[in-house]
C-alpha atoms as a PDB file:
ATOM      1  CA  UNK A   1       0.000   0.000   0.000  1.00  0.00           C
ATOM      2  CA  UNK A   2       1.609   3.741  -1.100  1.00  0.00           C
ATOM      3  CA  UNK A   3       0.197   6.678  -0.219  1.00  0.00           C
ATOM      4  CA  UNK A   4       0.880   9.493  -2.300  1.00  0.00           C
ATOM      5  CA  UNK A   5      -0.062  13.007  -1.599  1.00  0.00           C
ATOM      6  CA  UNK A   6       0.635  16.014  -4.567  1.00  0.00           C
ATOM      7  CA  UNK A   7       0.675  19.436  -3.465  1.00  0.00           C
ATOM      8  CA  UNK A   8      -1.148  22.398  -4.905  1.00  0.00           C
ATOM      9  CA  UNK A   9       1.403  24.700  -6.045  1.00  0.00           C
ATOM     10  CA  UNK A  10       2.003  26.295  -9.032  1.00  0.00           C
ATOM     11  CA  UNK A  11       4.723  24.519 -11.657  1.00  0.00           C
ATOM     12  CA  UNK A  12       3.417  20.775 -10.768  1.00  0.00           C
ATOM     13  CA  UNK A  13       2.174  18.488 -13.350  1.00  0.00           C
ATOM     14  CA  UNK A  14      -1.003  17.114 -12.546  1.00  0.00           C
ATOM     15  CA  UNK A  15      -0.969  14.974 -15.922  1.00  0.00           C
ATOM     16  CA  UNK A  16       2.732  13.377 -15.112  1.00  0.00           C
ATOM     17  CA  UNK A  17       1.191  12.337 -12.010  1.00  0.00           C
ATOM     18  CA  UNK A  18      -2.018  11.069 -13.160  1.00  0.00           C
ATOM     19  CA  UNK A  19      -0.209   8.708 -15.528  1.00  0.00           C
ATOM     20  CA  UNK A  20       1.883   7.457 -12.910  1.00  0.00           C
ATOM     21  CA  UNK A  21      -0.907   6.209 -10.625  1.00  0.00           C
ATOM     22  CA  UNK A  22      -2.216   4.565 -13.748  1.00  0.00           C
ATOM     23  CA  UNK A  23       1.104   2.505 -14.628  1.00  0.00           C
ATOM     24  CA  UNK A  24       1.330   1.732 -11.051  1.00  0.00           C
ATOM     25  CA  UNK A  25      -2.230   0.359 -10.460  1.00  0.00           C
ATOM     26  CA  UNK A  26      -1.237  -1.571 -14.147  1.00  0.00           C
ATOM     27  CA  UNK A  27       1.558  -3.222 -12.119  1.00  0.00           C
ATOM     28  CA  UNK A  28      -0.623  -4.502  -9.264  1.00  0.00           C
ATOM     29  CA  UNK A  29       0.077  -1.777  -6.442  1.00  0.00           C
ATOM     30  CA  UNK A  30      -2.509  -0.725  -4.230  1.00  0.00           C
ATOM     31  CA  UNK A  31      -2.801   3.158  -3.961  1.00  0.00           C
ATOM     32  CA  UNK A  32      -4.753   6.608  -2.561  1.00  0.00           C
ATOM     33  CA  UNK A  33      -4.180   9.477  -3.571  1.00  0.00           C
ATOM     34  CA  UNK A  34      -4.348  12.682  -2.210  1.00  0.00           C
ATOM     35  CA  UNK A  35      -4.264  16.305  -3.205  1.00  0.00           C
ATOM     36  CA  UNK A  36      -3.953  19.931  -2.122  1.00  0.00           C
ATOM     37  CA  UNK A  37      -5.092  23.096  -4.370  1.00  0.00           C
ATOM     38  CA  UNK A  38      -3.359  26.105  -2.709  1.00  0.00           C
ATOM     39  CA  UNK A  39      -2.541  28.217  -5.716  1.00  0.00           C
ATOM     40  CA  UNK A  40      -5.567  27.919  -7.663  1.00  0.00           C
ATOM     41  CA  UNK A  41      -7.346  28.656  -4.184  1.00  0.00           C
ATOM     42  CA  UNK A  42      -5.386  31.531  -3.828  1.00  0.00           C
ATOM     43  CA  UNK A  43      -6.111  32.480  -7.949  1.00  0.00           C
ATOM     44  CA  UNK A  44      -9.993  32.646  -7.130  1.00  0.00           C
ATOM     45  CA  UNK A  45      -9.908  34.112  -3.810  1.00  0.00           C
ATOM     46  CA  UNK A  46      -8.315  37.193  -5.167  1.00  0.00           C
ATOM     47  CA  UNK A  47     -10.754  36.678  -8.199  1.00  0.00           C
ATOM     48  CA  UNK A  48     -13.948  36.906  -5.888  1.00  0.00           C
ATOM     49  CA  UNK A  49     -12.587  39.891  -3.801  1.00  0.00           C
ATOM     50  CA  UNK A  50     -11.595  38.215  -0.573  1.00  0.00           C
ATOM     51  CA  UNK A  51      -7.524  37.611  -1.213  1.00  0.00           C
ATOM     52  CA  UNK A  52      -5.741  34.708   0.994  1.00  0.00           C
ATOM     53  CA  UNK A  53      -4.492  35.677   4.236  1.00  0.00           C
ATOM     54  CA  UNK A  54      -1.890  33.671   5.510  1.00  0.00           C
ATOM     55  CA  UNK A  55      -0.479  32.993   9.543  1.00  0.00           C
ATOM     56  CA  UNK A  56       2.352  32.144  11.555  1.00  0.00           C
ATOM     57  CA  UNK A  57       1.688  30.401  14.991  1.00  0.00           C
ATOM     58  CA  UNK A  58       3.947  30.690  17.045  1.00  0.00           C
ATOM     59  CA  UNK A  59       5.381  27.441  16.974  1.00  0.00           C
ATOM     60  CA  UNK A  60       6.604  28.771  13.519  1.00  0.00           C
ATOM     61  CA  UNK A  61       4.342  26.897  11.128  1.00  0.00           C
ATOM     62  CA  UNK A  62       2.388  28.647   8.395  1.00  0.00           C
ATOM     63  CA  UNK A  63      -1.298  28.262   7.523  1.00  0.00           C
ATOM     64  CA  UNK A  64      -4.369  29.818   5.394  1.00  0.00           C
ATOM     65  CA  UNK A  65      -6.326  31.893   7.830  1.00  0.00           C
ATOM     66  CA  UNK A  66      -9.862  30.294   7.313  1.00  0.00           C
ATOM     67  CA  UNK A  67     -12.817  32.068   8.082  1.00  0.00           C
ATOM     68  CA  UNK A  68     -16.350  31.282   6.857  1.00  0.00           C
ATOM     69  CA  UNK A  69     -15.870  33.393   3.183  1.00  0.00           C
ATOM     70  CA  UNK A  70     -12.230  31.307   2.663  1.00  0.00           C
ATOM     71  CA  UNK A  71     -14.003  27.808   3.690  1.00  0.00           C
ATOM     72  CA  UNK A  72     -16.735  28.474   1.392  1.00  0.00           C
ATOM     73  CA  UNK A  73     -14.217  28.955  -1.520  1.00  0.00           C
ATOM     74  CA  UNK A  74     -11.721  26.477  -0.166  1.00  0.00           C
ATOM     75  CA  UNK A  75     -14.635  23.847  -0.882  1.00  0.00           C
ATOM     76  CA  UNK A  76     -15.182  25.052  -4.150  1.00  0.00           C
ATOM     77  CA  UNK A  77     -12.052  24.760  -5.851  1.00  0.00           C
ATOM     78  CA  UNK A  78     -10.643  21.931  -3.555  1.00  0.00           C
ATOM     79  CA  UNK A  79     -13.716  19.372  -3.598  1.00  0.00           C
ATOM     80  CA  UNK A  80     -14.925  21.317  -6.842  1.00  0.00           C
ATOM     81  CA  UNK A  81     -12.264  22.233  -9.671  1.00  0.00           C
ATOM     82  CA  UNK A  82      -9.127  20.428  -8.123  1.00  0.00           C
ATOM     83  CA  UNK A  83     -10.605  17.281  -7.381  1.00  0.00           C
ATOM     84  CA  UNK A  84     -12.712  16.601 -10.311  1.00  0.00           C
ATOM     85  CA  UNK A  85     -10.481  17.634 -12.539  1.00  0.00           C
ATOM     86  CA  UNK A  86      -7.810  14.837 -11.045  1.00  0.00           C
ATOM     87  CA  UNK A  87     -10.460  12.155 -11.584  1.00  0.00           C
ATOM     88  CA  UNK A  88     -11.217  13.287 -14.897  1.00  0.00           C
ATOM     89  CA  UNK A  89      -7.782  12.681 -15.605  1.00  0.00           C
ATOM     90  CA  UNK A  90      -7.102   9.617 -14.308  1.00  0.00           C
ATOM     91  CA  UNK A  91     -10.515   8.176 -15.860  1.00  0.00           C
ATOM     92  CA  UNK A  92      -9.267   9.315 -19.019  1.00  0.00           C
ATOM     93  CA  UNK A  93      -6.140   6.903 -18.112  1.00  0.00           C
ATOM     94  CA  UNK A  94      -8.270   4.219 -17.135  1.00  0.00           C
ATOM     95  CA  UNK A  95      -8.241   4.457 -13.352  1.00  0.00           C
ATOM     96  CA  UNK A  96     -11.646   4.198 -11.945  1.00  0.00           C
ATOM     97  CA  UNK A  97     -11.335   7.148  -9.701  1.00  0.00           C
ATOM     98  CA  UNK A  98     -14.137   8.600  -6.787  1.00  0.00           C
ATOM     99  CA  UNK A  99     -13.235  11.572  -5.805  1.00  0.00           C
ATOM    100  CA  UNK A 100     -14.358  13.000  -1.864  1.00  0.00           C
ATOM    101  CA  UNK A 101     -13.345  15.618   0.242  1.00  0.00           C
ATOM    102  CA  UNK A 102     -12.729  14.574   4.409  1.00  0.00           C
ATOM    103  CA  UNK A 103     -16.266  15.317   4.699  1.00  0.00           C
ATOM    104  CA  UNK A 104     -17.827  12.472   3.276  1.00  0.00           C
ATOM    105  CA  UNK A 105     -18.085   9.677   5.003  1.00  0.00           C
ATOM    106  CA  UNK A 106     -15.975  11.786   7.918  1.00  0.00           C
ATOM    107  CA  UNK A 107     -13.372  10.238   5.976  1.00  0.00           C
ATOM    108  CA  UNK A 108     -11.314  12.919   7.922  1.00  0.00           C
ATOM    109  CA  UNK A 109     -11.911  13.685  11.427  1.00  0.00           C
ATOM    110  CA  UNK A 110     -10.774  15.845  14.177  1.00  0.00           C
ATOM    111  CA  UNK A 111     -11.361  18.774  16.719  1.00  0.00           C
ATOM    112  CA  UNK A 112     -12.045  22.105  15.375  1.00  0.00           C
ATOM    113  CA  UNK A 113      -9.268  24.429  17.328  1.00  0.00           C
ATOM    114  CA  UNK A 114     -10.955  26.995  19.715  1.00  0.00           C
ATOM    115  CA  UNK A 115      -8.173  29.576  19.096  1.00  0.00           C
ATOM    116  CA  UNK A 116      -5.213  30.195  16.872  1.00  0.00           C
ATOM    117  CA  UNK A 117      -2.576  31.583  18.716  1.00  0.00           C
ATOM    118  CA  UNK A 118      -0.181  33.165  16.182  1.00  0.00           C
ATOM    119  CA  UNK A 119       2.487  35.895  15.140  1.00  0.00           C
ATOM    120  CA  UNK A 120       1.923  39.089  13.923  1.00  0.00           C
ATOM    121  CA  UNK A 121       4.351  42.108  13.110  1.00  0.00           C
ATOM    122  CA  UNK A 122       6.165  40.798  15.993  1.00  0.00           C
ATOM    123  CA  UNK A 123       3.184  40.655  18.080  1.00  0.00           C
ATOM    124  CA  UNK A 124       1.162  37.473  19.645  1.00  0.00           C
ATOM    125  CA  UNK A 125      -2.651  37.691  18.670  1.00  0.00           C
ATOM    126  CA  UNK A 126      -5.419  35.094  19.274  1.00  0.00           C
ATOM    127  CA  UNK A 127      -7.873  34.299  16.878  1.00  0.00           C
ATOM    128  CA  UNK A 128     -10.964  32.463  17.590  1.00  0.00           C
ATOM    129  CA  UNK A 129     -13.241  32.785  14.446  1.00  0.00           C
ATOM    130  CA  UNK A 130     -11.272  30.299  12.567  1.00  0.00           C
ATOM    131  CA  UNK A 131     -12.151  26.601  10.725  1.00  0.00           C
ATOM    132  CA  UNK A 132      -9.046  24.919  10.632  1.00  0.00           C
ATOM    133  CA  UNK A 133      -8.459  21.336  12.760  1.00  0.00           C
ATOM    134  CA  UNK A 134      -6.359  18.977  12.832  1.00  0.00           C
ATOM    135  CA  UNK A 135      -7.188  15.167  11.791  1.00  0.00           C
ATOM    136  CA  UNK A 136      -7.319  12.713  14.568  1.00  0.00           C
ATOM    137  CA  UNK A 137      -8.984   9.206  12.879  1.00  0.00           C
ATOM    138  CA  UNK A 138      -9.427   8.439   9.168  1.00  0.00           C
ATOM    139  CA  UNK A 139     -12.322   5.846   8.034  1.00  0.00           C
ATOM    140  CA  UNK A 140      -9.875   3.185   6.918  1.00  0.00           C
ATOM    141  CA  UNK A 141     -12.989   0.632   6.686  1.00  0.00           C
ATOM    142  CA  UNK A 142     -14.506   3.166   3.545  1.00  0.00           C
ATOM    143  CA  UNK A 143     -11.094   3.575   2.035  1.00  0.00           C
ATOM    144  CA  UNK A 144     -10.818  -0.649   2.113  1.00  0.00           C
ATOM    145  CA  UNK A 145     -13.986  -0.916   0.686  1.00  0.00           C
ATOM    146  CA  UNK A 146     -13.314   0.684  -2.008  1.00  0.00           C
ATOM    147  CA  UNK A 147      -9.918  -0.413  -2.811  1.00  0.00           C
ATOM    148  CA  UNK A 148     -11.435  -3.913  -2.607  1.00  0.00           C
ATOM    149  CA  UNK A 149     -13.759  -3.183  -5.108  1.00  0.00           C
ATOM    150  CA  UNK A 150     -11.400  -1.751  -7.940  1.00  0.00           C
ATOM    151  CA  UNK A 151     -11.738   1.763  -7.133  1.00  0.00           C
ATOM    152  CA  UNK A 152      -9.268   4.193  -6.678  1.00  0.00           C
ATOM    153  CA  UNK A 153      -9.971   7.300  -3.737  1.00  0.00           C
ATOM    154  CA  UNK A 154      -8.969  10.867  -4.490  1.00  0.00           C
ATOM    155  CA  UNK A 155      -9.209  12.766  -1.279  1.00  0.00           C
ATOM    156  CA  UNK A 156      -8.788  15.968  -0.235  1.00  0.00           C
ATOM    157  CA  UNK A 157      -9.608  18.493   2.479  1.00  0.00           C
ATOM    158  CA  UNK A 158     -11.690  20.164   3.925  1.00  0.00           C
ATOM    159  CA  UNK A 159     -12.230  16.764   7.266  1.00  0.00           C
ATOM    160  CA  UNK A 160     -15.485  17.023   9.523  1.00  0.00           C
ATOM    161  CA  UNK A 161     -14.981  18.173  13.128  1.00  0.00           C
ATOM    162  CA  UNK A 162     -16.459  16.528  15.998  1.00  0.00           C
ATOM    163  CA  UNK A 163     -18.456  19.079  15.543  1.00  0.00           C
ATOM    164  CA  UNK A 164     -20.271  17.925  12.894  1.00  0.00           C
ATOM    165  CA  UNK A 165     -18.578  21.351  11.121  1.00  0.00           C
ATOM    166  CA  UNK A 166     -16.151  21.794   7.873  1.00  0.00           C
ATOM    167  CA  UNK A 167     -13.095  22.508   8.667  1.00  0.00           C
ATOM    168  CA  UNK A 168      -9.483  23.358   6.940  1.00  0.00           C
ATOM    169  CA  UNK A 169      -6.935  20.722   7.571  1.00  0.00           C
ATOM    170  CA  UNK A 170      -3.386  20.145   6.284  1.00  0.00           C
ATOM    171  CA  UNK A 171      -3.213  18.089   3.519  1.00  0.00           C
ATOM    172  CA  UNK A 172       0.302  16.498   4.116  1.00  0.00           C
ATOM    173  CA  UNK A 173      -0.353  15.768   7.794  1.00  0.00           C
ATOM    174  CA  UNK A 174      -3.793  14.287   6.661  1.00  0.00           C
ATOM    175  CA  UNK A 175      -2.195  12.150   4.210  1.00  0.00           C
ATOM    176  CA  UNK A 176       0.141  11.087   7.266  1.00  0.00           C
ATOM    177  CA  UNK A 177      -2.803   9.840   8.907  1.00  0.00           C
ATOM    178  CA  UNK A 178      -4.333   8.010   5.957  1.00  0.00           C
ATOM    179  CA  UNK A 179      -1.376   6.055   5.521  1.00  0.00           C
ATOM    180  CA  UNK A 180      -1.339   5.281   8.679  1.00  0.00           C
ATOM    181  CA  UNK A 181      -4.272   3.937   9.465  1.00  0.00           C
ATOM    182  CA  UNK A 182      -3.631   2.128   5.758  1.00  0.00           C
ATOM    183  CA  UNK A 183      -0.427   0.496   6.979  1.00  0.00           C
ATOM    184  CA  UNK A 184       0.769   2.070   4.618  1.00  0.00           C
ATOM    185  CA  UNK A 185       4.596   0.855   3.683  1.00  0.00           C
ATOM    186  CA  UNK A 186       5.427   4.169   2.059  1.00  0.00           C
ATOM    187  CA  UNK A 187       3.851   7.735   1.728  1.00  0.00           C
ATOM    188  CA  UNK A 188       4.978   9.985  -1.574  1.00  0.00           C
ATOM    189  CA  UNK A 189       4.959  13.761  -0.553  1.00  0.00           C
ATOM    190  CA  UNK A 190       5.287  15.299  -4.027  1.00  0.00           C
ATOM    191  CA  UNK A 191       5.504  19.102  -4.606  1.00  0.00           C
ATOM    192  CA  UNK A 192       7.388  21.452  -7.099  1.00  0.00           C
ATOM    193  CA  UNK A 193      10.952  21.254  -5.203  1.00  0.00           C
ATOM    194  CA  UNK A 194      13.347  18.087  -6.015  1.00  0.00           C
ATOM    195  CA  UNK A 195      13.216  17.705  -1.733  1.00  0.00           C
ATOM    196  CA  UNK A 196      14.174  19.051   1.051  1.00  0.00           C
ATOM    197  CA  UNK A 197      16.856  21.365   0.453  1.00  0.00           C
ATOM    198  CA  UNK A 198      19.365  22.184   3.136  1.00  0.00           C
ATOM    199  CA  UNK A 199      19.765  25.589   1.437  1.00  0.00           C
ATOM    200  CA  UNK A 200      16.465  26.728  -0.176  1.00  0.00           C
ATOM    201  CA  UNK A 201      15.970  27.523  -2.787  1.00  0.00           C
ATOM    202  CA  UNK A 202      19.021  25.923  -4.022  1.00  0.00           C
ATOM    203  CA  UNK A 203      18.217  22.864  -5.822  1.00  0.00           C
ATOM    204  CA  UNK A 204      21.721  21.357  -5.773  1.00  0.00           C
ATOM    205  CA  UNK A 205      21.263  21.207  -2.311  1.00  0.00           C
ATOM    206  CA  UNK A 206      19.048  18.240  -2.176  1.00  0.00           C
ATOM    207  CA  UNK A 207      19.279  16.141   1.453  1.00  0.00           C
ATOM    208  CA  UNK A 208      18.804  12.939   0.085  1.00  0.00           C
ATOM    209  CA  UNK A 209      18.685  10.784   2.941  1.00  0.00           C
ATOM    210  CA  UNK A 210      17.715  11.042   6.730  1.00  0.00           C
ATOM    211  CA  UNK A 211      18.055   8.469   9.264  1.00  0.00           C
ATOM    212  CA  UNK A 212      13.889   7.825  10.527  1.00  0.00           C
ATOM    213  CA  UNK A 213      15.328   8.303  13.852  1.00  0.00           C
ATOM    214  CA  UNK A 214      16.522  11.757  13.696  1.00  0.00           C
ATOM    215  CA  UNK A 215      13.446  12.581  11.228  1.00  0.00           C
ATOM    216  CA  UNK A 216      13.150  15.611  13.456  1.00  0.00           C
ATOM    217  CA  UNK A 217      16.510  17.029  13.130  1.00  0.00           C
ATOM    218  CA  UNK A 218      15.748  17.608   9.191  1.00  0.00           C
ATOM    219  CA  UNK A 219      12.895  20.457  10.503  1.00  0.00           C
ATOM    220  CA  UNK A 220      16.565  22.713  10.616  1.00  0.00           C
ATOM    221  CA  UNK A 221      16.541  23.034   6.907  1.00  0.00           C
ATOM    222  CA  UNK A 222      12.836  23.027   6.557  1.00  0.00           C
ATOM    223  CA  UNK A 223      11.643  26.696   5.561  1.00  0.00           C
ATOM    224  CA  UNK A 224       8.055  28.037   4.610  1.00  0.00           C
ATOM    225  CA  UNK A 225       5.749  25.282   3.423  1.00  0.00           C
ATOM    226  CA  UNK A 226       8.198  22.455   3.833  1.00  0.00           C
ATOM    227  CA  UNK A 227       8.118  22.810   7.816  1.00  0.00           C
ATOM    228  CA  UNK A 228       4.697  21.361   7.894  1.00  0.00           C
ATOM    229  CA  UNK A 229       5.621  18.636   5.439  1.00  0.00           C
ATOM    230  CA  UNK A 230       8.318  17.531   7.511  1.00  0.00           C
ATOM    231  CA  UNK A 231       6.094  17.491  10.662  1.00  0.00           C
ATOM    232  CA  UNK A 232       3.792  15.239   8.412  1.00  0.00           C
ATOM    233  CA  UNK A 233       6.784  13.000   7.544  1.00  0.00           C
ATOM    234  CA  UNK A 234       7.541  12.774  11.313  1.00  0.00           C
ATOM    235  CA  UNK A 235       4.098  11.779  12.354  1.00  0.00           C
ATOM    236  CA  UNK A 236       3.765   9.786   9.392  1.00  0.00           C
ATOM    237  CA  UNK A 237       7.005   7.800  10.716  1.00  0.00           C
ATOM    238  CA  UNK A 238       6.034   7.640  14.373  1.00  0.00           C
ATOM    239  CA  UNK A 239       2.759   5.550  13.291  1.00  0.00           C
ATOM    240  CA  UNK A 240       4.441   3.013  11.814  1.00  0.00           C
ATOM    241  CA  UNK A 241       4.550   3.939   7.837  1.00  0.00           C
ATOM    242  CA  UNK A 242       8.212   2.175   6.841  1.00  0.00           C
ATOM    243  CA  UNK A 243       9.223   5.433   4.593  1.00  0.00           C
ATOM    244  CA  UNK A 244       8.586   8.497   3.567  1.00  0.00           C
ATOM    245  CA  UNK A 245       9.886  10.382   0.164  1.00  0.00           C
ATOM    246  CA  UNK A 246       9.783  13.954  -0.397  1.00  0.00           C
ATOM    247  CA  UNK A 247       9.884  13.906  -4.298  1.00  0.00           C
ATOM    248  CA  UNK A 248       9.475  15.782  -7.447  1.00  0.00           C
ATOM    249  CA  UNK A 249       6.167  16.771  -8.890  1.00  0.00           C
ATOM    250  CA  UNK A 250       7.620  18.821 -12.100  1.00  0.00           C
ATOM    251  CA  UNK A 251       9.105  15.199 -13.594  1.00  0.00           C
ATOM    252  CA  UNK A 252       8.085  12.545 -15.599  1.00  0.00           C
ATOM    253  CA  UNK A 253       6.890   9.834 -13.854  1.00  0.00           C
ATOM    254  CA  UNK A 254       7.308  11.314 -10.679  1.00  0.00           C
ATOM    255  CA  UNK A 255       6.087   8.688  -7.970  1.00  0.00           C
ATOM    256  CA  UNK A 256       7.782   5.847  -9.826  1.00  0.00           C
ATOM    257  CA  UNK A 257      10.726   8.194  -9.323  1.00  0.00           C
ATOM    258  CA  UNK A 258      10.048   9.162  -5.818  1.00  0.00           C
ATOM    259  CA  UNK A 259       9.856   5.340  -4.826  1.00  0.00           C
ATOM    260  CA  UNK A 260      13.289   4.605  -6.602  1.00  0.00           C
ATOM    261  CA  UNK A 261      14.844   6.731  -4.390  1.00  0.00           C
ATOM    262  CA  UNK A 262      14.809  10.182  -6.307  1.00  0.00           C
ATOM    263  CA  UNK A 263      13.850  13.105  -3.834  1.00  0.00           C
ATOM    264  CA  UNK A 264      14.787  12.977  -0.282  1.00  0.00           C
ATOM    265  CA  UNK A 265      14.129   9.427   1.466  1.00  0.00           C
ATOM    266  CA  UNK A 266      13.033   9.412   5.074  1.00  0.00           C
ATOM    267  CA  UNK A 267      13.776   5.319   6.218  1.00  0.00           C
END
């Protein structure tokens, strides 16, 4: 069982990917995939007037501020645009893909958070008007089934709250937990960098190995975006998923690439 999750930023190639999962099923592997939509969220936010806002907690990590307005559009071009326009990809390669979102089937659960406490111009602020949550159990036994049955899932955020209420959630940490509770043997983090770089955004920099049990140490070199991937890769680890590669999304077959080693290899 892989896991892969792609990420949502601009320069990755959706297609490359697509056809990848397709070759891969062809040879027999089992497979979910999940996917982000960041900059296309970002495209239509500004489009309809209410731009991206983006926070720092003061742990350091970085996160869409989501209020109702961002939630509403988060679902639209995540579990709209993004995600249908994966599966009509892969049907077009012959995977029979079903797309969902966290919400369906609380596929994705967790507790909402009460309050953001984060940075800003220097300053600590809480926020408490925000939908964002952090997944805690994934419905293996609906993933299964439909594995089982010759389908392939295509999740992404937005996950369910205990709540019973939407709710943003990181999709690299959320694919942690999927192959988790999968067993998964490996999880694919792909994005448009070659890996983690020890000086970004210097590509010949590329860490390509790190010992599982100083998985931690790598958050050093992590900057921006990559921090919360390597928490994800971390968590992903401490559950029991064998390895974890941070790999390529810009390449040609870029999973079958990831899982020969290419990117940076965590196990």
């Amino acid at each position: 069982m892989i896991v892969v999750k792609v990420g949502g930023s601009e320069g990755i190639d959706l297609g490359a990917v697509c056809r990848d999962v397709a070759a891969l099923l062809g040879q027999g592997q089992r497979l979910v995939l999940v996917h982000g939509g960041s900059h296309r969220t970002n495209e239509v936010a500004a489009a309809l007037g209410h731009p991206p806002e983006f926070l720092t907690s003061v742990s350091g990590y970085t996160s869409r501020r989501t209020d109702r307005e961002t939630l509403r559009i988060f679902e639209m071009v995540y579990c709209g645009e993004v995600n249908k326009g994966i599966v009509e990809m892969l049907q077009a390669e012959g995977v029979n893909a079903v797309g969902l979102s966290g919400l369906d089937g609380r596929l994705l659960e967790g507790r909402r958070k009460d309050t953001l406490k984060v940075i800003e111009n220097g300053r600590r602020r809480v926020i408490r008007d925000d939908y964002t949550g952090t997944v805690e159990t994934v419905n293996a036994n609906l993933l299964n089934l439909l594995l089982d049955n010759g389908y392939l899932p295509v999740l992404t955020p937005p996950a369910i709250s205990t709540g019973n209420e939407a709710m943003n959630v990181d999709g690299d940490r959320a694919a942690a937990m999927v192959a988790a509770a999968l067993k998964a043997s490996q999880l694919i983090i792909l994005s448009n960098v070659p890996g983690l770089l020890r000086e970004f955004p210097d590509e010949s920099t590329l860490i390509r190995h790190i010992d599982p049990t100083r998985a931690q140490e790598a958050m050093e070199h992590a900057q921006g975006r990559m921090r919360i991937k390597v928490l994800g890769a971390v968590e992903a680890i401490q559950q029991g998923v064998g390895q974890v590669v941070f790999g390529d999304a810009r390449i040609a077959s870029p999973i079958q690439a990831a899982l020969a080693g290419q990117g940076t290899v965590i196990g």
